[in-house]
C-alpha atoms as a PDB file:
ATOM      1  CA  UNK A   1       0.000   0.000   0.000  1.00  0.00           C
ATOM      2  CA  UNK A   2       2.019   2.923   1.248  1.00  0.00           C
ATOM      3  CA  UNK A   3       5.597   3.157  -0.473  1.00  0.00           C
ATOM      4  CA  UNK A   4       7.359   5.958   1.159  1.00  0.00           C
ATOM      5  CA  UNK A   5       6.522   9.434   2.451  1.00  0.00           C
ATOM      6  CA  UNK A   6       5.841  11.903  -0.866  1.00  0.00           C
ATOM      7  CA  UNK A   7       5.898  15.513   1.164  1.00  0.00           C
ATOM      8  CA  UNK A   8       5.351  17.680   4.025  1.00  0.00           C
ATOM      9  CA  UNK A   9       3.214  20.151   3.049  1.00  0.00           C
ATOM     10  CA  UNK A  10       3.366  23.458   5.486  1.00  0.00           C
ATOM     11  CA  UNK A  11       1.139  27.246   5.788  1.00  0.00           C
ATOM     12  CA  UNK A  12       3.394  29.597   6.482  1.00  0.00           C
ATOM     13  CA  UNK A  13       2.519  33.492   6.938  1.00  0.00           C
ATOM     14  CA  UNK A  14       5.381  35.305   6.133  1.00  0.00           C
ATOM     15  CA  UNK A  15       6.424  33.891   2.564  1.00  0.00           C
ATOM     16  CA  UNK A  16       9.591  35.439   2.579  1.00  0.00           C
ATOM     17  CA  UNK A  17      10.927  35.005   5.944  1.00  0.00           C
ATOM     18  CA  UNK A  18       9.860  31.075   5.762  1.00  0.00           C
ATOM     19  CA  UNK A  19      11.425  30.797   2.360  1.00  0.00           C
ATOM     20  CA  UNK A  20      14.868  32.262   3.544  1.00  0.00           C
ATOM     21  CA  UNK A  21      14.952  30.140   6.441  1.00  0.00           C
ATOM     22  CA  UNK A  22      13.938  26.786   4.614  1.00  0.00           C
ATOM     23  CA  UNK A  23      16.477  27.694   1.993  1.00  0.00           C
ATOM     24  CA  UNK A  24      19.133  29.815   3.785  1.00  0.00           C
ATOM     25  CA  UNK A  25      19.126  28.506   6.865  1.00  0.00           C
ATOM     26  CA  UNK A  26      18.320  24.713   6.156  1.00  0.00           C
ATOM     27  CA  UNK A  27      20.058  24.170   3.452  1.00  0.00           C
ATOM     28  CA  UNK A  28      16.870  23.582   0.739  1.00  0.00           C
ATOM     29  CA  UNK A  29      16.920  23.535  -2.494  1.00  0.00           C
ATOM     30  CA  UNK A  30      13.897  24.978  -4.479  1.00  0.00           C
ATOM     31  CA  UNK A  31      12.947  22.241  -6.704  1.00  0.00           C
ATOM     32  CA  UNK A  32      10.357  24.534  -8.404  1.00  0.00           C
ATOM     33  CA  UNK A  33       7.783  27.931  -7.248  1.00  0.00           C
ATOM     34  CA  UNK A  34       4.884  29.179  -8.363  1.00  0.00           C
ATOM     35  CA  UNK A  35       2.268  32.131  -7.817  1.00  0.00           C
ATOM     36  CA  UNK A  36      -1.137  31.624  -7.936  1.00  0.00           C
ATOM     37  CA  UNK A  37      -3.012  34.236  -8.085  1.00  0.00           C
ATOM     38  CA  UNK A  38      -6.555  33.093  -7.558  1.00  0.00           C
ATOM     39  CA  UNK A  39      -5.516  32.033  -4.359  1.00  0.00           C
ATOM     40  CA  UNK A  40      -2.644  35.145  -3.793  1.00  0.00           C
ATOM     41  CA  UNK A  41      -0.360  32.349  -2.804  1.00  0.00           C
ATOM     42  CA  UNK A  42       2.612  31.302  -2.882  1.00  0.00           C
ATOM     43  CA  UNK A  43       4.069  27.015  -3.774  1.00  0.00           C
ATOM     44  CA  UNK A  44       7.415  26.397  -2.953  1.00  0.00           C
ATOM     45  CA  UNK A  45       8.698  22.965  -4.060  1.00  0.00           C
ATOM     46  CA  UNK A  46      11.755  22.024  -1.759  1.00  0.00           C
ATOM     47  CA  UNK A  47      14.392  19.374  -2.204  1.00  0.00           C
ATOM     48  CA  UNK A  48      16.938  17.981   0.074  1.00  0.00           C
ATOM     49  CA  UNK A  49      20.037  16.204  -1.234  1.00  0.00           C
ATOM     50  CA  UNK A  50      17.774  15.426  -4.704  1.00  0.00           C
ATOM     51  CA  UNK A  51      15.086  14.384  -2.688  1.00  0.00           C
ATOM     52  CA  UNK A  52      11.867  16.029  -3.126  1.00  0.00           C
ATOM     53  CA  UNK A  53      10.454  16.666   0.883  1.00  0.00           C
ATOM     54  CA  UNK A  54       8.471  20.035   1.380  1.00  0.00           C
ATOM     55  CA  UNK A  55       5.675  22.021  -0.063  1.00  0.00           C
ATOM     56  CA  UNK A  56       5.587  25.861   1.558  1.00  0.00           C
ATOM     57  CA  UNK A  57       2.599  27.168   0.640  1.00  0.00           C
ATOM     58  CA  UNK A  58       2.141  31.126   1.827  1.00  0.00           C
ATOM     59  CA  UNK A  59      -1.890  31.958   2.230  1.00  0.00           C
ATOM     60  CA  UNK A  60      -3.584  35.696   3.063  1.00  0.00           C
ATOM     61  CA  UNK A  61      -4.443  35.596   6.616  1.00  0.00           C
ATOM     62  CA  UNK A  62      -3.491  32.502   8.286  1.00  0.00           C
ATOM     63  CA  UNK A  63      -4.468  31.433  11.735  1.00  0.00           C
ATOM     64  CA  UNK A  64      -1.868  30.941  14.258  1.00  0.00           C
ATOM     65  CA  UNK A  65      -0.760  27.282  15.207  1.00  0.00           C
ATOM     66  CA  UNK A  66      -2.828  26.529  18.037  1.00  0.00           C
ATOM     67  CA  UNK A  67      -0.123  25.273  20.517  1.00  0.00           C
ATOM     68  CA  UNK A  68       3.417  23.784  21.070  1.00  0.00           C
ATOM     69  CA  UNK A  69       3.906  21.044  19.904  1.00  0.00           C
ATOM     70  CA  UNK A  70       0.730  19.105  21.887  1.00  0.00           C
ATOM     71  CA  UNK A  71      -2.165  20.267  19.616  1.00  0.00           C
ATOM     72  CA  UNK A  72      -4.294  17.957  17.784  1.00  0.00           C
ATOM     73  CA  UNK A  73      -1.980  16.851  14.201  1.00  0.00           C
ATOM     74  CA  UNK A  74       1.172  17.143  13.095  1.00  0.00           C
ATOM     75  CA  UNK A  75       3.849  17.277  16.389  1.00  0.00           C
ATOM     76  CA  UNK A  76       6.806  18.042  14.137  1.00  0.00           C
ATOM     77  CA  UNK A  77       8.899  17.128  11.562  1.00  0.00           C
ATOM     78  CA  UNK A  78      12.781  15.459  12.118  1.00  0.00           C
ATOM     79  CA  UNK A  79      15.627  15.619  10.358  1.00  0.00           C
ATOM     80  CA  UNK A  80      18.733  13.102  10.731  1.00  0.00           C
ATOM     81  CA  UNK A  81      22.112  14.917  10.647  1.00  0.00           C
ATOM     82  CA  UNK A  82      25.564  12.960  11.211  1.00  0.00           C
ATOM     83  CA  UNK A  83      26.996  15.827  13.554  1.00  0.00           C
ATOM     84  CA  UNK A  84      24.477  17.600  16.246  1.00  0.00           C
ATOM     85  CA  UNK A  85      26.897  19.394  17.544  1.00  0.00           C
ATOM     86  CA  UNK A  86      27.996  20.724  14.591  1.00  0.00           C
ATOM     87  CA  UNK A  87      24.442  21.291  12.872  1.00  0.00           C
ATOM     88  CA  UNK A  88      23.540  22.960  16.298  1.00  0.00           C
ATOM     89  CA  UNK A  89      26.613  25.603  15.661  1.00  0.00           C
ATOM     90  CA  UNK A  90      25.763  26.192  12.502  1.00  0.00           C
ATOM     91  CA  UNK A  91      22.431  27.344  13.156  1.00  0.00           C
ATOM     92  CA  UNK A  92      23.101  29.155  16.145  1.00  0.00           C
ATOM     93  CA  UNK A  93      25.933  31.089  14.109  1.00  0.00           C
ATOM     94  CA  UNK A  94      22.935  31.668  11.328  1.00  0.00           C
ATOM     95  CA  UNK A  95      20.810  33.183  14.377  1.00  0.00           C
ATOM     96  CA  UNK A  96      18.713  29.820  14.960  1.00  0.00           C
ATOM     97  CA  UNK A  97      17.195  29.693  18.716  1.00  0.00           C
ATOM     98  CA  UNK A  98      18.366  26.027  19.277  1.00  0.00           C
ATOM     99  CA  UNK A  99      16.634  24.338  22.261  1.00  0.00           C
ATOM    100  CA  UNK A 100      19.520  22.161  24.689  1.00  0.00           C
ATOM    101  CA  UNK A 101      20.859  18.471  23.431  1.00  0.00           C
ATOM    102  CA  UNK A 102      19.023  15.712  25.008  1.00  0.00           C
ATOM    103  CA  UNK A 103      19.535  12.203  25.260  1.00  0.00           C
ATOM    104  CA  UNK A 104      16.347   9.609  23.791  1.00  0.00           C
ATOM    105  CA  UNK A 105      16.063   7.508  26.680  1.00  0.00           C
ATOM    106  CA  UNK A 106      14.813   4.883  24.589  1.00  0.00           C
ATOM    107  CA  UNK A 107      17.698   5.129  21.864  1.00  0.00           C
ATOM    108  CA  UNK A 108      20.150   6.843  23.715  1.00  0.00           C
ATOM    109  CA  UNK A 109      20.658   9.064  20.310  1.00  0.00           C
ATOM    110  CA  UNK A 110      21.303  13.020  20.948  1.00  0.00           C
ATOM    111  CA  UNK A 111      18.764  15.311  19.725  1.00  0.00           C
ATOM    112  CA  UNK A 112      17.427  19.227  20.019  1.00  0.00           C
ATOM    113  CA  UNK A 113      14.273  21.179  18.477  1.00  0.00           C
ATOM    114  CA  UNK A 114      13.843  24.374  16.957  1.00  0.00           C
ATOM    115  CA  UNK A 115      11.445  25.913  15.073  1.00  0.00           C
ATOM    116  CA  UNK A 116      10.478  27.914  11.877  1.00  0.00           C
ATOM    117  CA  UNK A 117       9.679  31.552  11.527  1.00  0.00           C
ATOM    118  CA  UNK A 118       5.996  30.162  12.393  1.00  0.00           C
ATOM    119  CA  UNK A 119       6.486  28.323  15.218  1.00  0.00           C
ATOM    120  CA  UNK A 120       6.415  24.717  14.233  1.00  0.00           C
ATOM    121  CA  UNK A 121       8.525  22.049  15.746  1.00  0.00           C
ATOM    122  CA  UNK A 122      11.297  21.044  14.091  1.00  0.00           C
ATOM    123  CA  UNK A 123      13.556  18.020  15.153  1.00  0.00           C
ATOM    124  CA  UNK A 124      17.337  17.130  14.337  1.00  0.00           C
ATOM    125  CA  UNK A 125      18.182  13.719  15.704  1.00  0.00           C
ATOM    126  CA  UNK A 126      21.937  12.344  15.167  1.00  0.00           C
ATOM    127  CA  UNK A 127      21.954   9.336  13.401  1.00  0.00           C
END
């Protein structure tokens, strides 16, 4: 049935600042955007190492996320790096809030959150 995950697909409300920080920041590639103006908003295709991942969309007027991280839906999304400590540096030095390194008790793997311009969750786990 299912074969693999296709995309996240995430609202932001500041097009700009979200695309920077997706891009800039993360390290995305834009695989391919469009403007659609019956809707006055934005698609952002973005690509990690070749591999399509994330659809930004930017909509007039968007509510704010309800809560951190324990509404109902998405928690957050993870990424695997090789190097926390090193990932974690090179966001702070890119102006990245970066929450402390903790252990998984259950895998005894480091990881940290931060989040988006919007708010949302975002994991890096050391593989």
């Amino acid at each position: 049935m299912i074969k693999s995950l296709h995309h996240i697909a995430i609202v932001c409300s500041d097009y700009d600042k979200s695309k920077k920080f997706y891009t800039e920041v993360l390290g995305f590639e834009i695989k391919q955007e469009v403007y659609r103006e019956a809707r006055q908003s934005y698609k952002l295709d973005l690509s990690l190492n070749g591999v399509y991942l994330i659809e930004l969309f930017s909509f007039p007027d968007v509510p704010d996320r309800p809560s951190r991280p324990e509404a109902a839906g998405l928690r957050h999304i993870a990424f695997g790096v090789d190097n926390l400590d090193e990932s974690v540096n090179l966001l702070k030095i890119k102006g990245v809030n970066v929450e402390p390194i903790r252990v998984d008790e259950f895998t005894g793997k480091r990881f940290t959150f931060l989040a988006d311009p919007d708010k949302l969750p975002i994991e890096f786990y050391e593989l």
